[in-house]
Protein backbone atom coordinates (compact mmCIF):
# COMPACT_ATOMS: atom_id res chain seq x y z
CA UNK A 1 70.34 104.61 98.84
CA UNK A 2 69.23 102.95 102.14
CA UNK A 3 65.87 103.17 103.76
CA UNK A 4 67.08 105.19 106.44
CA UNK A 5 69.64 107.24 104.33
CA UNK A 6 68.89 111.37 104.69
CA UNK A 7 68.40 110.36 108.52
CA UNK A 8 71.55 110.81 110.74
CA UNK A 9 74.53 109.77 108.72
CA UNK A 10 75.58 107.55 105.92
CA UNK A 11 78.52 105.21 105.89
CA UNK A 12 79.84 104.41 102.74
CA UNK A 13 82.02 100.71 102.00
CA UNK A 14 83.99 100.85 99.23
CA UNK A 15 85.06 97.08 99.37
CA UNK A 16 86.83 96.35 96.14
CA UNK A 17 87.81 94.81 94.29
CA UNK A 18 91.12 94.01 94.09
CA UNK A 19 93.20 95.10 90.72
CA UNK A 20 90.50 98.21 90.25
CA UNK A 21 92.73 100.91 91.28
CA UNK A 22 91.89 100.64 95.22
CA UNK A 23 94.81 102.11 96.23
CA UNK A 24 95.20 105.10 94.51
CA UNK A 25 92.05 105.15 95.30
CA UNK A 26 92.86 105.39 98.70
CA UNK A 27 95.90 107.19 98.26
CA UNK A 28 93.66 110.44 96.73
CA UNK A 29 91.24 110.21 99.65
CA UNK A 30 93.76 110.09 102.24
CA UNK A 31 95.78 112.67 100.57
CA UNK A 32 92.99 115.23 100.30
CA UNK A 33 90.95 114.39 103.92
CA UNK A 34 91.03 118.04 104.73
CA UNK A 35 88.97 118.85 101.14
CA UNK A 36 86.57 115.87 102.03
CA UNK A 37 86.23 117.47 105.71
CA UNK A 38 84.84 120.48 103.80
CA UNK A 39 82.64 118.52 101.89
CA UNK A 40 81.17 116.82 104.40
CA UNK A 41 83.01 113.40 104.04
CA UNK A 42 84.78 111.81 106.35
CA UNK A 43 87.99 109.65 105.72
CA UNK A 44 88.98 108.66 109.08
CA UNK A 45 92.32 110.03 109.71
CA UNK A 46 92.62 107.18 112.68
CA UNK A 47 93.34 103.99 110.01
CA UNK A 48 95.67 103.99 107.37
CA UNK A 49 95.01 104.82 103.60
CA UNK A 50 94.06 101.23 103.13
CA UNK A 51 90.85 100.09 105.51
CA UNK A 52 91.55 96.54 104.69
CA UNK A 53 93.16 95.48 107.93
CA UNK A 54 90.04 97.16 110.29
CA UNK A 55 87.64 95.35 107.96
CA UNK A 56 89.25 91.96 108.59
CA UNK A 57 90.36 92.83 112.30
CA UNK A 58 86.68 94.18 113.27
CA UNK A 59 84.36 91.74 111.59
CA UNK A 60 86.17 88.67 110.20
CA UNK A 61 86.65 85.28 112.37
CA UNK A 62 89.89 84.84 110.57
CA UNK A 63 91.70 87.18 111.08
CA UNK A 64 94.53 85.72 112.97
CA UNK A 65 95.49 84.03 109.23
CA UNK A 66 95.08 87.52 107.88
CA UNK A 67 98.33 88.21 106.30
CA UNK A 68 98.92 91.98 107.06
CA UNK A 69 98.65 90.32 111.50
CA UNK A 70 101.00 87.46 110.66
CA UNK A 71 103.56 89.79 109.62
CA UNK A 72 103.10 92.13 112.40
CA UNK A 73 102.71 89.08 114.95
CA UNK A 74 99.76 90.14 115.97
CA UNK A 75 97.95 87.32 118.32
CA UNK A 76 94.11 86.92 118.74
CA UNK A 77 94.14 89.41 121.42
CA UNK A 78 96.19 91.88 120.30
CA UNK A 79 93.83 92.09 117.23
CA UNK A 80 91.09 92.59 119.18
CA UNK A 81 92.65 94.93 121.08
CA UNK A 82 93.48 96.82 118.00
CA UNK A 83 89.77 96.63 116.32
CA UNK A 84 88.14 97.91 119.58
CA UNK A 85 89.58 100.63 119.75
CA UNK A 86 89.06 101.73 116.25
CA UNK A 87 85.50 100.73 116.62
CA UNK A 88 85.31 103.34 119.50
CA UNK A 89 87.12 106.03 117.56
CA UNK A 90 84.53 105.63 114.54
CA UNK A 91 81.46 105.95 117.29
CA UNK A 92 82.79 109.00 118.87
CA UNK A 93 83.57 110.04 114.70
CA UNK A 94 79.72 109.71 114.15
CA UNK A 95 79.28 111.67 117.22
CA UNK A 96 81.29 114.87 116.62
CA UNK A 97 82.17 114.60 112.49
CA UNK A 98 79.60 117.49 111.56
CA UNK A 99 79.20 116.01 107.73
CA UNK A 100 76.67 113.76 106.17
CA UNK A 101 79.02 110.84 105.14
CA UNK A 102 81.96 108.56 106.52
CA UNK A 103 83.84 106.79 104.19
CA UNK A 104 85.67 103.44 104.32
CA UNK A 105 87.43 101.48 101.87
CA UNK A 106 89.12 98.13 101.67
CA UNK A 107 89.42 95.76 98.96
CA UNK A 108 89.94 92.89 101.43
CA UNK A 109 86.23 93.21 102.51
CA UNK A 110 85.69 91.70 99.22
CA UNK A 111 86.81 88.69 100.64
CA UNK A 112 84.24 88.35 103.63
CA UNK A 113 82.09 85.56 103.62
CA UNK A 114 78.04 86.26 104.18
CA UNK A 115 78.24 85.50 107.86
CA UNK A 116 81.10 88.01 108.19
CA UNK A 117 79.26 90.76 106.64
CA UNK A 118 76.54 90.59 108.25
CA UNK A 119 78.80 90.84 111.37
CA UNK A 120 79.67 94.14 109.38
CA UNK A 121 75.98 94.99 109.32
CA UNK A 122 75.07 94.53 113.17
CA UNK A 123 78.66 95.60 114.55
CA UNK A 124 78.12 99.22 112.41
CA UNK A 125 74.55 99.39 113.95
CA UNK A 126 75.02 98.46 117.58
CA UNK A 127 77.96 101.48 117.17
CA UNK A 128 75.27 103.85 115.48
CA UNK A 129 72.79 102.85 118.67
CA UNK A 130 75.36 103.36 121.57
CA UNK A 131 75.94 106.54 120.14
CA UNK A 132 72.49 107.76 119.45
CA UNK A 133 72.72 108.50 115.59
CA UNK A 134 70.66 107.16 112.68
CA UNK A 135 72.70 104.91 109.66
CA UNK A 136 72.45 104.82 106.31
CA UNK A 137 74.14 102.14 104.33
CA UNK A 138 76.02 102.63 100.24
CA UNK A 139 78.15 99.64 99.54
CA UNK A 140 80.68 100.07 96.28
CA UNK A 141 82.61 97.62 94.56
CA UNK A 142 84.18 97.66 90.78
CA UNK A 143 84.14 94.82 88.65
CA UNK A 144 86.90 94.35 85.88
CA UNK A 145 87.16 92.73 82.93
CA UNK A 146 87.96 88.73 84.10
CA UNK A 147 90.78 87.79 82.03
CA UNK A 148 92.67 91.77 82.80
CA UNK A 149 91.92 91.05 86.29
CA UNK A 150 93.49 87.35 86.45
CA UNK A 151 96.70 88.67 84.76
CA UNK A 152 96.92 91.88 86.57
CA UNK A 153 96.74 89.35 90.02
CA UNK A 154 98.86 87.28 88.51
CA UNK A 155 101.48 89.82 88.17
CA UNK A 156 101.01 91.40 91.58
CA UNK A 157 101.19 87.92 92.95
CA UNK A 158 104.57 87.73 91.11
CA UNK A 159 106.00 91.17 92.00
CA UNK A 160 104.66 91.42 95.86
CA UNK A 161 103.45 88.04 97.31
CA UNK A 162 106.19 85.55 96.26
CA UNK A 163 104.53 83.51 93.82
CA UNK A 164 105.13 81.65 90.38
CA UNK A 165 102.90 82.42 87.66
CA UNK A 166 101.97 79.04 86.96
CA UNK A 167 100.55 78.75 90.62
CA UNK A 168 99.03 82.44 90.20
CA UNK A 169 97.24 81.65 87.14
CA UNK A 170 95.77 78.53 88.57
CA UNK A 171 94.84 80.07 91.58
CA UNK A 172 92.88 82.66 90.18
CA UNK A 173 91.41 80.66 87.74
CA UNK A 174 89.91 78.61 89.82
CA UNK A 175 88.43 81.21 92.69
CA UNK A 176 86.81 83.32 89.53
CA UNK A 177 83.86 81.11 89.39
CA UNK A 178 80.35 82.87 90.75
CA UNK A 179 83.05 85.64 92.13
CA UNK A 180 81.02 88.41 91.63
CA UNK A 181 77.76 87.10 92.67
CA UNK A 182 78.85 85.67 95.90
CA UNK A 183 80.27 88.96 97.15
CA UNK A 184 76.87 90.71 95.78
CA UNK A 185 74.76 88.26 97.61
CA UNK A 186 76.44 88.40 100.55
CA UNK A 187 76.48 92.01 100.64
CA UNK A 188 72.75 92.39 99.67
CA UNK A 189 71.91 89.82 102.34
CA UNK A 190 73.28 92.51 105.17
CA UNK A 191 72.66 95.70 103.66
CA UNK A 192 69.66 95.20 101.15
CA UNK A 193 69.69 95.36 97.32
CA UNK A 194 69.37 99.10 97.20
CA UNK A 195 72.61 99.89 99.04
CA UNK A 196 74.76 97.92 96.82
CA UNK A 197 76.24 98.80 93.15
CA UNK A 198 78.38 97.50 91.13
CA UNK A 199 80.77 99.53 88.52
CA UNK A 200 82.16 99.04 85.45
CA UNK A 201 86.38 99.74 86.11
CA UNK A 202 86.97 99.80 82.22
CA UNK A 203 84.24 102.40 81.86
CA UNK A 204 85.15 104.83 84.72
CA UNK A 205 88.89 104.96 83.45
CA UNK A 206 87.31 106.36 80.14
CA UNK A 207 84.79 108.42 82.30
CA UNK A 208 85.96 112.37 82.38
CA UNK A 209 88.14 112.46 85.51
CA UNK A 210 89.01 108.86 85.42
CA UNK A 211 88.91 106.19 87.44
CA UNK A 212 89.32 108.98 90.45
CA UNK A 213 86.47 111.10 88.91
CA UNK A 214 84.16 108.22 88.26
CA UNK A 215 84.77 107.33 92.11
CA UNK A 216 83.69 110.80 93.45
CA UNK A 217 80.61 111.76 91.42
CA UNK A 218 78.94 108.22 92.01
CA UNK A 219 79.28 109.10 95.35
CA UNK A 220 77.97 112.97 94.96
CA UNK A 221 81.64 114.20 95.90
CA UNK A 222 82.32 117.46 94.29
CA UNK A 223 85.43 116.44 92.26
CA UNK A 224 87.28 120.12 92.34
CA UNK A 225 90.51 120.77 93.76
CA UNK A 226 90.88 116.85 94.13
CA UNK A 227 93.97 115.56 93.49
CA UNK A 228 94.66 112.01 92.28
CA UNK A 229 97.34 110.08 93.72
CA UNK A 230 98.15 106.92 91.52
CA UNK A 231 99.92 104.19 93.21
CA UNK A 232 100.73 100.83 93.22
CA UNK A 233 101.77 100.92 89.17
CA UNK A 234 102.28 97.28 87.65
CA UNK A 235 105.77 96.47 86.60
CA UNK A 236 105.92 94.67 82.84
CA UNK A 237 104.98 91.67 81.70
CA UNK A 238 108.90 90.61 80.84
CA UNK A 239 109.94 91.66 84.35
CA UNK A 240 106.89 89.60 85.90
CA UNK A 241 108.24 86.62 83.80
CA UNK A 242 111.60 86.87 85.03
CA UNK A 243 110.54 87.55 88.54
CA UNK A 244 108.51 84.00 88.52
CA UNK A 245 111.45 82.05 86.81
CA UNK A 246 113.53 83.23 90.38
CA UNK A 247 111.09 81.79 93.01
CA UNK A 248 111.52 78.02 93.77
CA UNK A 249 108.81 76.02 92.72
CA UNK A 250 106.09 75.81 95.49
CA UNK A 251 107.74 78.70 97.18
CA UNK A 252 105.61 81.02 98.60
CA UNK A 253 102.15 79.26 97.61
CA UNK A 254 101.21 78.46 101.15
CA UNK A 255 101.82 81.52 102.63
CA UNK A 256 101.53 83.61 99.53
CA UNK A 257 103.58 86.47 100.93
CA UNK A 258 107.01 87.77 99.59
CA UNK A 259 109.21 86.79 103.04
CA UNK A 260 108.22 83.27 102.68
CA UNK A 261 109.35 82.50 99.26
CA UNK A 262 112.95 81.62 98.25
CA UNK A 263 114.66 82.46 95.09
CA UNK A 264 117.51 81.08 93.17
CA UNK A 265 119.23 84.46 93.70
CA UNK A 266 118.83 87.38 96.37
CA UNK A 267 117.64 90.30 94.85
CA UNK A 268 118.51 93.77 96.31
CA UNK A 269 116.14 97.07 96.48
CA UNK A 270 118.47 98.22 93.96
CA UNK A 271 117.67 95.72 91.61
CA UNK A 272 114.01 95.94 92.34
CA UNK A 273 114.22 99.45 91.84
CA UNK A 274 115.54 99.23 88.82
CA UNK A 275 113.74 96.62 87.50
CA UNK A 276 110.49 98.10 88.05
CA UNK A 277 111.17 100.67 86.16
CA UNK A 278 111.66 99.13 83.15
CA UNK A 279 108.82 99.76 80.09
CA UNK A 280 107.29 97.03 78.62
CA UNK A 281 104.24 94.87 78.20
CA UNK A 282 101.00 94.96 80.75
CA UNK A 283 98.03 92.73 80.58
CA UNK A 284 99.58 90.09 78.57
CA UNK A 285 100.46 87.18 80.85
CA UNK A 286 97.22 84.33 80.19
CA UNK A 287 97.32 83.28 76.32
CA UNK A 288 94.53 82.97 74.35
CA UNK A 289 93.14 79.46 75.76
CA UNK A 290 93.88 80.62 79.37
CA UNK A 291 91.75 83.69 78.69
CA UNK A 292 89.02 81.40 77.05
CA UNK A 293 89.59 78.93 79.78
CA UNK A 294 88.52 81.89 82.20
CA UNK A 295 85.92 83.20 80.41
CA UNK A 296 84.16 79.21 80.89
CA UNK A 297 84.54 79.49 84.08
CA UNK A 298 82.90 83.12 84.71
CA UNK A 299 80.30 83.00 82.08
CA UNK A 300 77.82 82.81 84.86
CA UNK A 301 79.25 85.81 86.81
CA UNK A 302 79.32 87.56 83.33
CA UNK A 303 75.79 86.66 82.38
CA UNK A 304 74.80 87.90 86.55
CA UNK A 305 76.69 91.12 86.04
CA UNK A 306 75.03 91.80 82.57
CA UNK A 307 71.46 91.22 84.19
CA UNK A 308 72.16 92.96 87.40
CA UNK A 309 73.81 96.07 86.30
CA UNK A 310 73.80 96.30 82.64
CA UNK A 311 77.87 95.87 82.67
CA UNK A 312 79.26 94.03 79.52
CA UNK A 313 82.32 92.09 79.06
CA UNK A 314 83.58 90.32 75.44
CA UNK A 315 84.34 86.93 75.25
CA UNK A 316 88.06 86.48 74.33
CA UNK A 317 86.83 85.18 70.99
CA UNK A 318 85.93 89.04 69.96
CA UNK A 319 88.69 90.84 71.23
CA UNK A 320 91.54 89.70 72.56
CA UNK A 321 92.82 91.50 75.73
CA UNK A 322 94.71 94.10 74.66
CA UNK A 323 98.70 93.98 75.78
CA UNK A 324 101.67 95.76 74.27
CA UNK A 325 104.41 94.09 72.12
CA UNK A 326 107.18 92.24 74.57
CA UNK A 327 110.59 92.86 74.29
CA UNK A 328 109.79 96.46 72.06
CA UNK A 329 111.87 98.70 71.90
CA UNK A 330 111.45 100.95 74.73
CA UNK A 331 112.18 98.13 77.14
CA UNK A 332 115.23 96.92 75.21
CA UNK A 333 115.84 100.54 75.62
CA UNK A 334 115.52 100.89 79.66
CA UNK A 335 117.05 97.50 79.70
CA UNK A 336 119.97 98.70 78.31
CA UNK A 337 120.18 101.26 80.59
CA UNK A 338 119.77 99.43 83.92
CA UNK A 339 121.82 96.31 82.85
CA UNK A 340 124.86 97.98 84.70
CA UNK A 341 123.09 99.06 87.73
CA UNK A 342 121.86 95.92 88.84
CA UNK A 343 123.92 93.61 91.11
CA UNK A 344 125.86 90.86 89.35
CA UNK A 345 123.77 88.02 90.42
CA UNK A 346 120.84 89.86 89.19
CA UNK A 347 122.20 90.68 86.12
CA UNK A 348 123.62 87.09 85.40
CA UNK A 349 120.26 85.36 86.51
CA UNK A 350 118.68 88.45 83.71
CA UNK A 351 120.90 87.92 80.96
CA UNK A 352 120.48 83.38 81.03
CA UNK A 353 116.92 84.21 81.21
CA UNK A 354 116.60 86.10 77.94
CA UNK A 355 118.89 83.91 76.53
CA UNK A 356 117.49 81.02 77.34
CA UNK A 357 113.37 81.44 77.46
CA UNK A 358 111.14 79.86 74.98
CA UNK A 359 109.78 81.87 72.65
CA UNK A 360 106.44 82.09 72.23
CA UNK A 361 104.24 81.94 68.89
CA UNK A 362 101.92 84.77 67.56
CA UNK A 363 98.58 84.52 69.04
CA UNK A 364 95.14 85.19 67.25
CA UNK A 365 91.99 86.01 68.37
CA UNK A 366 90.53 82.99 66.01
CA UNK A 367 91.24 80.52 63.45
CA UNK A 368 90.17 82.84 60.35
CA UNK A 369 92.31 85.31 62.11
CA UNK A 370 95.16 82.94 62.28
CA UNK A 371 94.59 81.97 58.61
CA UNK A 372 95.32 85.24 57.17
């Protein structure tokens, strides 16, 4: 899609975004390298499933506040310790990998700010120069429908990263503004306006293949024999609630990661476990003005995406975002049925909670809707 693609060989980024199935994603490539070898792709066996860390390591000037470093106490050196020598291993890839395309993929690279990417840009290059082979550039990224992606952050934020929902919701909230066409400015601004495309996440689940399929044919990968590995599966919307009722308030929100939090009570794998497991509501964590709220603040990001690449999302006004019933049966059902595994603590802290949350009114999608 580059000027020079055709010449030498093409690196692809796949940089997000978060809460658009990166990692199983990732999961599927890593799991079927050997296919992709055959193919002529190249998922560098060298860096784990997730790129994330390299991207952040190699080309950020943050990356000592990068969370994935803190908690392996990486210092400054160290890091770049770490990102030179996977910078080497990728030239002497380019050198010896006898396909057409190397692969890398990394929701955090979403999160690079313009003068980091084009550090991405000119870092890839000088490689691609010391090694005597010719670049092309493809950059990926999926959007997602704003008020499914706040909740399904919200949630993770909950479940993995230590944080109350009322902090989650206003975090994300307030970063969604001009999201979409910051990251596609700043990628353009590196890598051109030809080399970057946006996708639709909604309408490459629905694609034939799914999300997994979608991924490989807009990329010319021959989808056969390919075998999806989903990961990273959202617990419900109940369980989220509970989780966030735990954490102390403020807990958490400076760090944002789950060893820096405290809860009221300690929670076992066990209970996790079984918690996770439980069946219930997805997607349904902002009400109806929080989804409106959101939609205010993105309407320019919706109107860019629209304009750009022809993808379409609904105000909340004309659809609401679609979430299962809470507390249906089939979780009263698991529920039932992990009550006694969980430790005491956890199931005392579980039991006040349903007892004792408010409960919340019927929601409508408008006020003729609410009048019948």
């Amino acid at each position: 899609m580059s000027a020079t693609q055709g010449s030498g060989k093409t690196i692809v980024l796949h940089i997000g975004l978060h809460k658009t199935g990166t990692s199983s994603i990732q999961a599927t490539l890593k799991h079927n390298q050997a296919l992709l070898r055959e193919r002529g792709v190249l998922y560098p066996g060298f860096l784990p499933a997730n790129h994330s860390q390299f991207f952040i390591n190699a080309f950020s000037d943050r990356a000592e506040h990068y969370h994935a470093n803190r908690r392996q106490g990486l210092d400054a050196a160290a890091i770049a310790g770490r990102a030179a020598e996977q910078m080497d291993r990728l030239g002497r890839a380019l050198t010896r990998f006898g396909g057409a395309t190397i692969l890398l993929s990394g929701e955090d690279a979403s999160t690079l700010q313009a003068p980091e990417v084009a550090q991405v840009r000119s870092r890839l290059d000088a490689l691609a120069e010391a090694v005597g082979v010719s670049l092309g550039y493809r950059v990926l990224l999926y959007t997602r429908n704003p008020a499914a992606f706040v909740s399904s952050a919200m949630q993770e934020n909950v479940k993995g990263n230590g944080m109350r929902l009322d902090d989650s919701r206003e975090l994300h909230i307030r970063n969604a503004s001009g999201r979409y066409r910051r990251i596609h400015d700043a990628w353009v601004s590196a890598f051109g306006d030809d080399a970057v495309r946006f996708r639709c996440f909604e309408t490459a689940c629905d694609a034939p293949g799914g999300l997994i399929g979608d991924f490989l044919h807009s990329l010319g990968i021959p989808p056969d024999g390919i075998k999806p590995r989903l990961t990273n599966e959202g617990i419900s919307d109940e369980v989220t609630e509970f989780l966030s009722s735990l954490y102390l308030p403020g807990s958490g929100a400076g760090h944002g990661r789950l060893q820096d939090c405290a809860m009221r009570i300690a929670l076992t794998p066990e209970d996790r476990e079984a918690l996770f497991a439980l069946r219930g509501s997805k997607g349904g964590l902002l009400s109806l003005a929080d989804q409106i709220r959101t939609w205010d603040v993105v309407a320019d990001d919706m109107h860019f995406l629209q304009a750009q690449f022809g993808i379409t999302y609904a105000r909340p006004e004309a659809g609401r975002l679609a979430a299962g019933e809470k507390f249906a049966a089939a979780f009263l059902h698991d529920l039932a049925q992990a009550l006694p595994r969980l430790s005491v603590p956890a199931r005392e802290a579980l039991l006040h909670y349903l007892l004792t949350r408010p409960v919340e009114p019927p929601q409508h999608a408008n006020t003729e809707a609410a009048a019948e």
